[in-house]
Protein backbone atom coordinates (compact mmCIF):
# COMPACT_ATOMS: atom_id res chain seq x y z
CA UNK A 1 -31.42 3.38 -18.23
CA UNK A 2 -28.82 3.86 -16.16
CA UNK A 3 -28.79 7.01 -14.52
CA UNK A 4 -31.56 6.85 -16.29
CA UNK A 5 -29.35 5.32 -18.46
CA UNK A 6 -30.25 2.16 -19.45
CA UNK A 7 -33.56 1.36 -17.63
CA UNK A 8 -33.86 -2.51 -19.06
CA UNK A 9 -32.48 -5.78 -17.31
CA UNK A 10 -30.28 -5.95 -20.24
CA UNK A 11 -29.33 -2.80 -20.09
CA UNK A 12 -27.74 -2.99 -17.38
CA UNK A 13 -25.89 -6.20 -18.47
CA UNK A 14 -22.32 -6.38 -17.47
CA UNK A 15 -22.28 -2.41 -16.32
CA UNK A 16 -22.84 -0.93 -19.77
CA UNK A 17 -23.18 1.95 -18.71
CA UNK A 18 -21.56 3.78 -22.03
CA UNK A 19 -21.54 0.64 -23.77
CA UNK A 20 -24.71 0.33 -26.25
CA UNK A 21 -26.58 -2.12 -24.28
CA UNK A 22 -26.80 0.49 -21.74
CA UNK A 23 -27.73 3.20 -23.46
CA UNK A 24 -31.20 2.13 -23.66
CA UNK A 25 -31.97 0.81 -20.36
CA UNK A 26 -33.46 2.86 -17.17
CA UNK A 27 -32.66 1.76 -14.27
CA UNK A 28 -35.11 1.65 -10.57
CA UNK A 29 -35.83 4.62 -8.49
CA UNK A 30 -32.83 5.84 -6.55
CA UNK A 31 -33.52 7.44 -3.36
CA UNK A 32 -37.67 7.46 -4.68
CA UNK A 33 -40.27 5.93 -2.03
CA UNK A 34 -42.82 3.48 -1.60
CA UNK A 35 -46.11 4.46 -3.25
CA UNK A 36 -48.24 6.40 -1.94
CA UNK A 37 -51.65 5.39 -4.16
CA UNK A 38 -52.93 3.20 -6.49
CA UNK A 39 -51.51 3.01 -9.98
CA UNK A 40 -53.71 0.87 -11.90
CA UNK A 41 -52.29 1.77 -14.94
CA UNK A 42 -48.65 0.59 -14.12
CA UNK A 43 -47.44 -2.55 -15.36
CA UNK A 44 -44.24 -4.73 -15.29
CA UNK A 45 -42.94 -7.04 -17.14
CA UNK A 46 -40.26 -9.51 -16.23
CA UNK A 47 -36.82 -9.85 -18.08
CA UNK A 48 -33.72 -12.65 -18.20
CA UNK A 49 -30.14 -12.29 -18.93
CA UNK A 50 -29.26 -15.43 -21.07
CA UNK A 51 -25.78 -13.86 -21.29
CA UNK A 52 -25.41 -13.50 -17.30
CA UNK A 53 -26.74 -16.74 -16.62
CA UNK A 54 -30.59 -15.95 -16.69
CA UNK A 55 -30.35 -13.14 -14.05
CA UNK A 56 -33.96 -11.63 -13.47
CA UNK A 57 -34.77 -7.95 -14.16
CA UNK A 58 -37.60 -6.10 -14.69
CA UNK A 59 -39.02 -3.10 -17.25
CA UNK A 60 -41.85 -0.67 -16.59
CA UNK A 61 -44.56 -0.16 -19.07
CA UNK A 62 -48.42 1.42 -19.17
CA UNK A 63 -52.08 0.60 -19.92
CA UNK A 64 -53.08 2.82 -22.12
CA UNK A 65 -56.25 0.77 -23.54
CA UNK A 66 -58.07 -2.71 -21.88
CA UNK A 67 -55.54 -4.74 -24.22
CA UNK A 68 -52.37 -3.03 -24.90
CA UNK A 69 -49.23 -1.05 -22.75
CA UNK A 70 -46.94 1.07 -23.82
CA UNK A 71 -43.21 0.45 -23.02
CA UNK A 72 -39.72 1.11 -24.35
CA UNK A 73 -38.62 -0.27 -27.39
CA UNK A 74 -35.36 -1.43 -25.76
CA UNK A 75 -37.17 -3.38 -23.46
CA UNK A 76 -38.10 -5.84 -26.25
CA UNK A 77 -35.25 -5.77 -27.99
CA UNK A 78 -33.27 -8.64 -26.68
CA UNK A 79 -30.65 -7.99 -29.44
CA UNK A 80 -29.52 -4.70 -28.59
CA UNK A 81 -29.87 -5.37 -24.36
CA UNK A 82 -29.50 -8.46 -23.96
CA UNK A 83 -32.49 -9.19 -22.32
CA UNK A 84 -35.33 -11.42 -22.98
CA UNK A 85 -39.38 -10.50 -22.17
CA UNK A 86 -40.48 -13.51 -19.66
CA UNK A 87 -43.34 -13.15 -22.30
CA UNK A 88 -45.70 -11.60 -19.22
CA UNK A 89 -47.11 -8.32 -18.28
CA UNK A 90 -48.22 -7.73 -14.86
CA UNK A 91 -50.98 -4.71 -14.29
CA UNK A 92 -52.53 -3.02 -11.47
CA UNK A 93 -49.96 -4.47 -8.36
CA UNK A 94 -47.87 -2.50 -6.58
CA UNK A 95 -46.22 -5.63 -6.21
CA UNK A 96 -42.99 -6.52 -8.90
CA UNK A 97 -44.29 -10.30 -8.16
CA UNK A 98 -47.47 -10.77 -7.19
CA UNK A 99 -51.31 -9.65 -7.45
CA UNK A 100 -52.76 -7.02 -10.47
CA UNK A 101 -53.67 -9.32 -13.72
CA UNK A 102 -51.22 -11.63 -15.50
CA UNK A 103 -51.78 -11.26 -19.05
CA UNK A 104 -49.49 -13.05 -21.75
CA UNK A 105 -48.08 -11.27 -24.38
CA UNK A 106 -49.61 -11.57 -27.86
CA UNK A 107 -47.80 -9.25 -29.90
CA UNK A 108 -44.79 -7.05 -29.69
CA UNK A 109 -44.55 -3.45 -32.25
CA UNK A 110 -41.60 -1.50 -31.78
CA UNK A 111 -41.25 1.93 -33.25
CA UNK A 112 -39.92 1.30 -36.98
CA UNK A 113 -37.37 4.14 -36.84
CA UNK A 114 -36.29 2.72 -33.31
CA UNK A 115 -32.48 2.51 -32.77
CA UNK A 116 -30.46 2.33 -30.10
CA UNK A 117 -27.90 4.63 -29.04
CA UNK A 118 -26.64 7.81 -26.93
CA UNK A 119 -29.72 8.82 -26.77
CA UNK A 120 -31.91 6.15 -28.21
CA UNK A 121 -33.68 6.96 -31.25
CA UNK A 122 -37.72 6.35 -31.79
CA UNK A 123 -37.76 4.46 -28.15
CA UNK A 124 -40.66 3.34 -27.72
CA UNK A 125 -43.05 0.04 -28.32
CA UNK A 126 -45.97 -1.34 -27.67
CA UNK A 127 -47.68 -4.86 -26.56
CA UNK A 128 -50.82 -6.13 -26.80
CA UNK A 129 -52.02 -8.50 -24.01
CA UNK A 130 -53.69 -11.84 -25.07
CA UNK A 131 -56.78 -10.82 -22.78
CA UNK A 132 -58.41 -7.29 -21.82
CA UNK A 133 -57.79 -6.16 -18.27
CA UNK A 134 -60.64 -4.79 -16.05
CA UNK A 135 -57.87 -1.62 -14.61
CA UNK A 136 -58.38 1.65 -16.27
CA UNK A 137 -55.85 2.98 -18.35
CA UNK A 138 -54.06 5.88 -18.41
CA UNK A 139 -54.56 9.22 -20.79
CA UNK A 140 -52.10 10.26 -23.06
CA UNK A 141 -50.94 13.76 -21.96
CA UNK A 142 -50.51 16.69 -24.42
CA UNK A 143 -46.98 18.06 -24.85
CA UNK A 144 -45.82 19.28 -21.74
CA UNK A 145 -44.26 22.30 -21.41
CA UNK A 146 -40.60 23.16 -19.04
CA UNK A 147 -41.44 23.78 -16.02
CA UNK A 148 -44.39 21.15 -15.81
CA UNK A 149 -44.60 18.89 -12.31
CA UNK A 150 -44.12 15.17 -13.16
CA UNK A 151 -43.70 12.09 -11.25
CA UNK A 152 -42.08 8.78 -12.24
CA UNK A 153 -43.20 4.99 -11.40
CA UNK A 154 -40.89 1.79 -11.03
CA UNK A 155 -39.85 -1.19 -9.65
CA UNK A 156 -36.16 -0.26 -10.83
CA UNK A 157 -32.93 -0.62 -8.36
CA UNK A 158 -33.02 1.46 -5.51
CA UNK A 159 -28.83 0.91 -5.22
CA UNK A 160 -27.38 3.61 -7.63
CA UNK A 161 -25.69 0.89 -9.89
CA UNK A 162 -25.99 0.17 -13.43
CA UNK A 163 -24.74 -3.59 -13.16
CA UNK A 164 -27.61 -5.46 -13.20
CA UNK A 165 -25.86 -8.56 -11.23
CA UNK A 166 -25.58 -5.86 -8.33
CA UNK A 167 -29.25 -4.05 -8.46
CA UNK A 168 -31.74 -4.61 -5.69
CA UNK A 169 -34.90 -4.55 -7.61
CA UNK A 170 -37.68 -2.42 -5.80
CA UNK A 171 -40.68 -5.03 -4.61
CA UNK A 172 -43.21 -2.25 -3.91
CA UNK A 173 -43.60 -0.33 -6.77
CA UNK A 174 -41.66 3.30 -6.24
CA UNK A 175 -42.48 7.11 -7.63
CA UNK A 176 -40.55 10.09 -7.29
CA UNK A 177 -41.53 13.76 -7.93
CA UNK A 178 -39.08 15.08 -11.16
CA UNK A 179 -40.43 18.43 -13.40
CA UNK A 180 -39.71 18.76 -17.22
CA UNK A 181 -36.19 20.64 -17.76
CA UNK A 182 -35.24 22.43 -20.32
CA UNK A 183 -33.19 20.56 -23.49
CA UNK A 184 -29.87 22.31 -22.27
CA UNK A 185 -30.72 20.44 -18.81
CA UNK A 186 -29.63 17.52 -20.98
CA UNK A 187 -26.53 16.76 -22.52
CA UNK A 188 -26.23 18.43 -26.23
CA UNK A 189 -28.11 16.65 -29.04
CA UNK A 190 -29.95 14.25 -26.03
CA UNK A 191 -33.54 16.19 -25.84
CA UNK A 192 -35.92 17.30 -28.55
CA UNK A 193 -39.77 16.98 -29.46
CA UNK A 194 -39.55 13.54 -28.92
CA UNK A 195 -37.04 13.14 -26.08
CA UNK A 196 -38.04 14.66 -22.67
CA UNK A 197 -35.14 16.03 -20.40
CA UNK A 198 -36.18 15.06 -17.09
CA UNK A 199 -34.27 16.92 -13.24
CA UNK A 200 -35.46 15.14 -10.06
CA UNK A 201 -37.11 17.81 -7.98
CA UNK A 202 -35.13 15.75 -4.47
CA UNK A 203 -31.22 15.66 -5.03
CA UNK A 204 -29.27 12.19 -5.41
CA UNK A 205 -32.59 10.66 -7.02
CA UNK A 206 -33.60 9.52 -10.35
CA UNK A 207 -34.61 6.83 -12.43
CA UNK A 208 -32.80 4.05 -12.77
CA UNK A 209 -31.46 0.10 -13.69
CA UNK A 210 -35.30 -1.68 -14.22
CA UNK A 211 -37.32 1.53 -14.75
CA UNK A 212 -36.72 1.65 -18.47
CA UNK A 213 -40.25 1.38 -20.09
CA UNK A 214 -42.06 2.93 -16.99
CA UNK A 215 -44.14 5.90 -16.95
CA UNK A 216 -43.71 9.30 -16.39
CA UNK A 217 -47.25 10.89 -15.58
CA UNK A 218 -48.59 14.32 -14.67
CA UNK A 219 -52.05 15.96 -13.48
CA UNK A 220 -54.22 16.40 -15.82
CA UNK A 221 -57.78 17.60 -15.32
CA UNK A 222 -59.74 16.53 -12.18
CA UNK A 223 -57.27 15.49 -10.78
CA UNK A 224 -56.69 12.45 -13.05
CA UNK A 225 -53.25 11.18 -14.25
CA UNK A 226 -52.17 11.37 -17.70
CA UNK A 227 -48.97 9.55 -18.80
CA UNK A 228 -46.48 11.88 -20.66
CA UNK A 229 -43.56 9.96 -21.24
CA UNK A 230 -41.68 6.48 -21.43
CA UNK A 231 -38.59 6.07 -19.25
CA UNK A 232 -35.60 5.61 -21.79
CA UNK A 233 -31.98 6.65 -20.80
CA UNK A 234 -29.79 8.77 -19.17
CA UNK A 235 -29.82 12.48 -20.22
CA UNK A 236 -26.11 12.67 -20.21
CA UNK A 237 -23.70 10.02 -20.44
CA UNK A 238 -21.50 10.70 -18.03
CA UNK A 239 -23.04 10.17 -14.27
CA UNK A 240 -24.87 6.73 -12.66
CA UNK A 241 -28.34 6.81 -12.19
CA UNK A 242 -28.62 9.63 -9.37
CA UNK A 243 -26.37 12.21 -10.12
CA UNK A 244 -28.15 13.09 -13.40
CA UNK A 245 -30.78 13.79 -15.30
CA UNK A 246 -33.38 11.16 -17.07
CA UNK A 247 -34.62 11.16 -20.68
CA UNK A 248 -37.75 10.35 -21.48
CA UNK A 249 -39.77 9.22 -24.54
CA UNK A 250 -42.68 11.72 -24.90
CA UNK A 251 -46.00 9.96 -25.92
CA UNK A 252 -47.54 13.34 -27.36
CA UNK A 253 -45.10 12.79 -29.93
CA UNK A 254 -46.01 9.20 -31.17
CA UNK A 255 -49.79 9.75 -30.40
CA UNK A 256 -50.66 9.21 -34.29
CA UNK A 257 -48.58 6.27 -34.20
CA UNK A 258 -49.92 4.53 -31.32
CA UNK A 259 -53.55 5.09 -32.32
CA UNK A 260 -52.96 3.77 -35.48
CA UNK A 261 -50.96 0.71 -34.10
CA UNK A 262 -53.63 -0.41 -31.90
CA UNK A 263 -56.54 0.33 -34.45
């Protein structure tokens, strides 16, 4: 998402950035930094640009059960990004292109009230792999509250750009420290009970170009990590990547829906 604003490969098609095939994509971690553990939970998945010549991009997504991840609906919706699922999901590597488990994808459920806009509506999808994975996957979090200390995982552009044709796509995977803002941290109308505003606790950082789909986790008990949202856009529409805050999909939300989904 660019700015958080358009997060997908096709998102950040032809510098969308206001344009609707923007408004759904995340972009990669500005001014973020190498990891500093294991995320076995975090997964990638590779995306074209038929429109810009097959230029490669990349969305974040997470393993929330042996067999399925959780991404952004945008992600897979080639129609309103432009940009096409390499029909792969890579889990466990903090690597955008090699090691974790290479699992194909055998089905694709977006959200049915999904819709793309500014922000995107119901963003949020999920994908089950043809084979289980052996890496353990992540809890769904409870509804955060403002305040709450979050970090964010991608392999999104670390340039501040939201033309995908410019992007420098992060090869070890990146995280940044961000807390839960208020809705009025957001632009009017962009954050309610299902949309998380999201402020970068460093300055000149934030999710970006190739992060939409990615996770947003916090603490939960012992220690463990527990995913609480699903990078989707920018929280305003006005700044690139950095210079703004991030919305996010919260998973509390859709709990119901992804339990039932996957059962």
């Amino acid at each position: 998402m660019v700015k958080l604003k358009s997060l997908t490969a096709g998102a950040v098609l032809a510098g969308a950035l206001g344009a609707t095939a923007l408004v759904g994509d995340a972009n990669a971690i500005v001014n973020g930094k190498d990891s500093t553990e294991r995320y076995g939970f975090m997964a990638s998945i590779p995306v074209s640009v038929p429109e810009l010549g097959g230029v490669q991009g990349v969305c974040g997504a997470s393993l929330i059960h042996p067999r399925w991840v959780v991404t952004a609906a945008h992600c897979v919706d080639a129609e309103g990004t432009g940009g096409v699922p390499d029909g792969i999901v890579r889990v466990g590597s903090p690597q955008r292109t090699s090691g974790g488990t290479v699992r194909r994808m055998d089905r694709v459920v977006r959200h049915p009230g999904y819709r793309l806009g500014q922000p995107n509506v119901n963003d949020i999808a999920l994908i089950r792999l043809d084979r289980p994975v052996t890496q353990r996957p992540i809890r769904l979090a409870t509804a955060p509250g403002t305040g709450t200390p979050t970090r964010l995982l991608g392999f999104g552009t670390t340039l501040d750009t939201v033309d995908i044709t410019k992007a420098r796509f992060a090869t070890r995977l990146q995280e940044l420290d961000t807390r839960i803002g208020a809705p009025g941290e957001c632009a009017p109308g962009y954050a309610d009970a299902t949309r998380l505003c999201t402020v970068s606790r460093k300055p000149g950082a934030m999710a970006c170009v190739g992060d939409s789909g990615g996770p947003q986790v916090q603490r939960g008990k012992h220690g463990r990590w527990e995913l609480v949202g699903v990078t989707s856009g920018p929280g305003d529409a006005d700044a690139v990547c950095a210079n703004g805050p991030g919305l996010y999909t919260s998973v509390s939300a859709y709990s119901r829906w992804i339990k039932a989904t996957m059962r």
